[in-house]
C-alpha atoms as a PDB file:
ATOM      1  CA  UNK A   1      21.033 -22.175 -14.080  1.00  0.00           C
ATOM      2  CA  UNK A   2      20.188 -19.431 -16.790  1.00  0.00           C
ATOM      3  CA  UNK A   3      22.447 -17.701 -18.736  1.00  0.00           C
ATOM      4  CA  UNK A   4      22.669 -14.027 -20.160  1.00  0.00           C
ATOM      5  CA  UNK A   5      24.458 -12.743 -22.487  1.00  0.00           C
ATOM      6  CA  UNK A   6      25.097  -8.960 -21.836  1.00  0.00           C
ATOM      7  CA  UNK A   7      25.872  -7.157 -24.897  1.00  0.00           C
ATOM      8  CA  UNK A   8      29.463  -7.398 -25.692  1.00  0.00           C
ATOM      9  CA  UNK A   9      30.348  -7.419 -22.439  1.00  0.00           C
ATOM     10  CA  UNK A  10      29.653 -10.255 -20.261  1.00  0.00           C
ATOM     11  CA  UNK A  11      27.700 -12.897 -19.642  1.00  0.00           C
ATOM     12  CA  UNK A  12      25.703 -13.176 -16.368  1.00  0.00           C
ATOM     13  CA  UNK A  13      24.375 -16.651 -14.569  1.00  0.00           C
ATOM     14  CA  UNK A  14      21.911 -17.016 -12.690  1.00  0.00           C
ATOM     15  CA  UNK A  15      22.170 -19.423  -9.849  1.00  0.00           C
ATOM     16  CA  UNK A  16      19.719 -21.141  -7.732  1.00  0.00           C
ATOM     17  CA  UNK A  17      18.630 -19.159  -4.772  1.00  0.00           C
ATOM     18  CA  UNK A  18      17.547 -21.502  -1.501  1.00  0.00           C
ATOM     19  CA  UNK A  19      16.410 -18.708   0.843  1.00  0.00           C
ATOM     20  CA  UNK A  20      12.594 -18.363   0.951  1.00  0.00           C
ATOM     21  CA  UNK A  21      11.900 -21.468  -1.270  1.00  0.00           C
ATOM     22  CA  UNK A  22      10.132 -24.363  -0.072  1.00  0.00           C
ATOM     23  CA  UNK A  23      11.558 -27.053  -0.990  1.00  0.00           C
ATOM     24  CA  UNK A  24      13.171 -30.304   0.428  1.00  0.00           C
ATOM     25  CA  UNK A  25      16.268 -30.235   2.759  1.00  0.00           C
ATOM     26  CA  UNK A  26      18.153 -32.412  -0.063  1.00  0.00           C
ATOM     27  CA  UNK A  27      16.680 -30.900  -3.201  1.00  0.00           C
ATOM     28  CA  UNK A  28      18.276 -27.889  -1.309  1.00  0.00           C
ATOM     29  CA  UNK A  29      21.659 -29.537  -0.941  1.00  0.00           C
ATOM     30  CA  UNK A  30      21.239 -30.450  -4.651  1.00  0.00           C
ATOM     31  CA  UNK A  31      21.316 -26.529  -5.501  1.00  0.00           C
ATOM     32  CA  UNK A  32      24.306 -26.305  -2.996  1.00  0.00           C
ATOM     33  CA  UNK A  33      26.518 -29.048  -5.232  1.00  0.00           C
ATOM     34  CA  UNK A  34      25.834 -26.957  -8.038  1.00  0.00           C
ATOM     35  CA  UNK A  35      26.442 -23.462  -6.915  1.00  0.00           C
ATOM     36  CA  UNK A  36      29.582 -24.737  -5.381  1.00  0.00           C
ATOM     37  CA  UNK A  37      30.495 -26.394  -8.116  1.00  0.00           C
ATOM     38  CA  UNK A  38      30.191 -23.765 -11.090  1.00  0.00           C
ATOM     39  CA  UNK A  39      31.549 -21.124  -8.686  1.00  0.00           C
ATOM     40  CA  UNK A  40      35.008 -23.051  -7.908  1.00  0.00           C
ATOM     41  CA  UNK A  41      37.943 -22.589  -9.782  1.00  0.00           C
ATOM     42  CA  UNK A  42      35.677 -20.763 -12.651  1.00  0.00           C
ATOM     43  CA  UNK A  43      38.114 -18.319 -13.680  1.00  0.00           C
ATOM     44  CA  UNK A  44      36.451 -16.051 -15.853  1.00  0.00           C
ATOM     45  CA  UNK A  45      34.369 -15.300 -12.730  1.00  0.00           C
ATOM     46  CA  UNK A  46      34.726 -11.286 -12.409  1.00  0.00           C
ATOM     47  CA  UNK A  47      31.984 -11.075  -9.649  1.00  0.00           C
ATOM     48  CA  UNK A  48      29.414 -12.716  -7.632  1.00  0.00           C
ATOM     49  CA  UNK A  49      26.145 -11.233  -6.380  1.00  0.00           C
ATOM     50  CA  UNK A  50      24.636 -11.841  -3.640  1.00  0.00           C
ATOM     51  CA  UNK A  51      20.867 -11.159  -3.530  1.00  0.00           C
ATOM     52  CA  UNK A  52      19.594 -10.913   0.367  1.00  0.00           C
ATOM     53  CA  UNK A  53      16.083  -8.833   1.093  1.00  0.00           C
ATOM     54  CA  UNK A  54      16.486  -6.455   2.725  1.00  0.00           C
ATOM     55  CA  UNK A  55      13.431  -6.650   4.938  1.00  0.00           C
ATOM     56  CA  UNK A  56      15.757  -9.930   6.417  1.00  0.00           C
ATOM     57  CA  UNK A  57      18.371 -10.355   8.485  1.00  0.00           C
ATOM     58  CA  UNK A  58      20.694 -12.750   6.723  1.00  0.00           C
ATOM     59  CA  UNK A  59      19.455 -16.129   6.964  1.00  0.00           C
ATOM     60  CA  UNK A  60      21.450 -19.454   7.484  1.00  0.00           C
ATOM     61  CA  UNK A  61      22.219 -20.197   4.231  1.00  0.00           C
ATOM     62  CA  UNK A  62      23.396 -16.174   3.282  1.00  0.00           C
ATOM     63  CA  UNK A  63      25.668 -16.880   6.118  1.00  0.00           C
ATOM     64  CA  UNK A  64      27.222 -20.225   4.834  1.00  0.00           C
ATOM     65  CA  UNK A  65      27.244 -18.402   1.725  1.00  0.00           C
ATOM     66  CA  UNK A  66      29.544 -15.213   2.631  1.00  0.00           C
ATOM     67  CA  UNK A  67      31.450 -17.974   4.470  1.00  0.00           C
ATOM     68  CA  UNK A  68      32.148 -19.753   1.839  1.00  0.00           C
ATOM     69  CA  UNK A  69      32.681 -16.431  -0.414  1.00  0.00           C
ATOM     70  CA  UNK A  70      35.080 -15.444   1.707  1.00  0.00           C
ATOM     71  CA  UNK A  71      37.131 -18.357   2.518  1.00  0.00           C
ATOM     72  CA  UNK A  72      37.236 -18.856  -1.441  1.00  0.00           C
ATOM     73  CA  UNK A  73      38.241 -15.314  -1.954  1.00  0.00           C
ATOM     74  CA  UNK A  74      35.672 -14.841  -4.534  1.00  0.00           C
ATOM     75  CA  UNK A  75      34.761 -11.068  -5.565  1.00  0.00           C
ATOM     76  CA  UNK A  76      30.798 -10.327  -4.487  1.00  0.00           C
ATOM     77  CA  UNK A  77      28.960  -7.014  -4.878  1.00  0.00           C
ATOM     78  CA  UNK A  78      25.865  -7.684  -2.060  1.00  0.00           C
ATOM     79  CA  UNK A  79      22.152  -6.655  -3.388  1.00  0.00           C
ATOM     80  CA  UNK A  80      19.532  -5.874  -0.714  1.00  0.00           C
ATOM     81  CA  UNK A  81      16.096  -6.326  -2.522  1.00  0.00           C
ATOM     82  CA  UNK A  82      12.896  -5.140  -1.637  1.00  0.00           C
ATOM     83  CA  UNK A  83      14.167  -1.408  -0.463  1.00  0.00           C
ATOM     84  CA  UNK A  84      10.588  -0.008  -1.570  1.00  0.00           C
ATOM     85  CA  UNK A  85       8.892  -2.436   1.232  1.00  0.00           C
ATOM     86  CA  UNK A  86      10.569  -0.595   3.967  1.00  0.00           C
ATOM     87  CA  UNK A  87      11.483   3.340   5.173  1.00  0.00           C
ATOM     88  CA  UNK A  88      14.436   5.128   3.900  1.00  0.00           C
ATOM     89  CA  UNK A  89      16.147   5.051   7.306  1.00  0.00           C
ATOM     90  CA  UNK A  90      15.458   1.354   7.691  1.00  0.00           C
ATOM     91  CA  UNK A  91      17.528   0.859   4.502  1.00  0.00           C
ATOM     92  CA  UNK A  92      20.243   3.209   5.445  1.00  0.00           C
ATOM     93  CA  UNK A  93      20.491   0.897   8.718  1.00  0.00           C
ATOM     94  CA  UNK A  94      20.045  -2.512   7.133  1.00  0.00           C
ATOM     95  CA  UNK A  95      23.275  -1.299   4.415  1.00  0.00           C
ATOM     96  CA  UNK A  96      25.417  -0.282   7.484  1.00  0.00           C
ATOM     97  CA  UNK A  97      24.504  -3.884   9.126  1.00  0.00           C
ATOM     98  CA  UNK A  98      25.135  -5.574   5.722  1.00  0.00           C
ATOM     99  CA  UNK A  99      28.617  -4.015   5.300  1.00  0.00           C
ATOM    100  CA  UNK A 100      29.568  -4.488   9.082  1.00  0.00           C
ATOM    101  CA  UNK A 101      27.922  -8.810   8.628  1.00  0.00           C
ATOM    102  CA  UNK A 102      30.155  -8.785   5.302  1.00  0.00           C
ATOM    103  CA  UNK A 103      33.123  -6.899   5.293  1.00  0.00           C
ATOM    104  CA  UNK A 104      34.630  -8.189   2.007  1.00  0.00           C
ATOM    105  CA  UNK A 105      31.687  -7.039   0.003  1.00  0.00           C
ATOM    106  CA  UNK A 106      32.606  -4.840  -2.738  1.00  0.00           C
ATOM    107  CA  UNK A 107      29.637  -2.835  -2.792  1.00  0.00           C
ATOM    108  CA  UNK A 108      26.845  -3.096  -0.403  1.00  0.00           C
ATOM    109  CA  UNK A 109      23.581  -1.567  -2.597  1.00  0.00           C
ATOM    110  CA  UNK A 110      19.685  -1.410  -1.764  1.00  0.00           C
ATOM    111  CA  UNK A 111      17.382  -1.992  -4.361  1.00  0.00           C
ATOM    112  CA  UNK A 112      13.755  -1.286  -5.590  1.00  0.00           C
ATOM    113  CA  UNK A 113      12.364  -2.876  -8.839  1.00  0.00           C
ATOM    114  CA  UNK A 114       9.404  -1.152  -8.975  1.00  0.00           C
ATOM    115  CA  UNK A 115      10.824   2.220  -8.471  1.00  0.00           C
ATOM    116  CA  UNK A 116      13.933   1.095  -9.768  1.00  0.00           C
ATOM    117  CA  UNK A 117      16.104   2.605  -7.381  1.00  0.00           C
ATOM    118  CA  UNK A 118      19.725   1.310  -7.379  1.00  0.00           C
ATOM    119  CA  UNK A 119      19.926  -0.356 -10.405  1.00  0.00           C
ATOM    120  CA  UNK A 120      22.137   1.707 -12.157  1.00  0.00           C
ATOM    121  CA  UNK A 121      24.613   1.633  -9.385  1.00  0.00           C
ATOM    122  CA  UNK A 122      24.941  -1.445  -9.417  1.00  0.00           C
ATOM    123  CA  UNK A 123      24.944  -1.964 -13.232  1.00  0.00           C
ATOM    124  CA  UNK A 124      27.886   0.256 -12.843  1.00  0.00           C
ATOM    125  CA  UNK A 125      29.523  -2.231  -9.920  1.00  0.00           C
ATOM    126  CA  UNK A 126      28.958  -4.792 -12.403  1.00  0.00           C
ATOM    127  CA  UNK A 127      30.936  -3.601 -15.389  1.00  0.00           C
ATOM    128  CA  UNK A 128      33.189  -1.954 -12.818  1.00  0.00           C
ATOM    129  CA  UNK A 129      34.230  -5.489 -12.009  1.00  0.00           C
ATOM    130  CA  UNK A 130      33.786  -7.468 -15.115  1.00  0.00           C
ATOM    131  CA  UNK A 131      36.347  -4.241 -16.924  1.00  0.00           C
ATOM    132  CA  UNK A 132      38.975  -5.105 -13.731  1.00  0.00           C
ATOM    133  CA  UNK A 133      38.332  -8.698 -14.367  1.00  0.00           C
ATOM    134  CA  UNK A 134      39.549  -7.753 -18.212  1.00  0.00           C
ATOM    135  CA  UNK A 135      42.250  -5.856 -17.224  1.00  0.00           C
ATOM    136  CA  UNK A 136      43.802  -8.906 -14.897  1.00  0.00           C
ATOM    137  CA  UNK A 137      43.548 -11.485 -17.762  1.00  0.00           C
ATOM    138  CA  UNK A 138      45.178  -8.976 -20.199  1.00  0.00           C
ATOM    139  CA  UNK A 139      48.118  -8.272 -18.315  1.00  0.00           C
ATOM    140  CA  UNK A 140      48.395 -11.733 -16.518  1.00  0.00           C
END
């Protein structure tokens, strides 16, 4: 896991992904315990995204992990990667399929890196929910 700090605002942790990487089947069910573990019952959690490419269908494991997501009731923003690698249209299509495969997403948002396209909407999303999350402790 690696930890940011974001300004004064937040802090952000990034979990082990187990889509594309090759790895063993347990060293994979390793990353599992762990994600499963620092997710549950963390209550300063505000958010959780989830990081799919968008060139993909969702995979096994994205769909164990909305599963799980929503059956935990855990807030998640998902992030379609890779929007440069494929036409405008394509993306427009891949969002719609991404908010019909997960309809308890917050935000469903395509991204580009390179051209940076996206990012700042979901930057917003982000301190969107980490302000609600504020709010909620505050007055509960």
């Amino acid at each position: 896991m690696n930890f940011f700090r974001v300004g004064n605002e937040m802090y952000l942790t990034d979990l082990p992904g187990y889509g594309f990487a090759r790895v063993s089947e347990s060293v994979r069910r390793g990353w599992e315990r762990l994600v499963t573990s620092y997710l549950v019952g963390r209550e300063p959690l505000a958010l959780c995204v989830f990081i799919v490419d968008a060139r993909h269908p969702p995979m096994e494991g994205d769909e164990r992990l909305r599963e799980w997501l929503d059956h935990e009731g855990l807030p998640y923003r998902i992030v379609a990667t890779k929007a440069d690698k494929i036409g405008k249209g394509e993306v427009v299509r891949k969002v719609a399929a991404l908010q019909t495969w997960a309809p308890a997403a917050r935000q469903v948002a395509a991204v580009s890196a390179p051209e940076g396209r996206g990012i700042d909407a979901l930057w917003k999303g982000i301190r969107e929910s980490a302000a609600e999350w504020r709010v909620r402790r505050t007055e509960g």
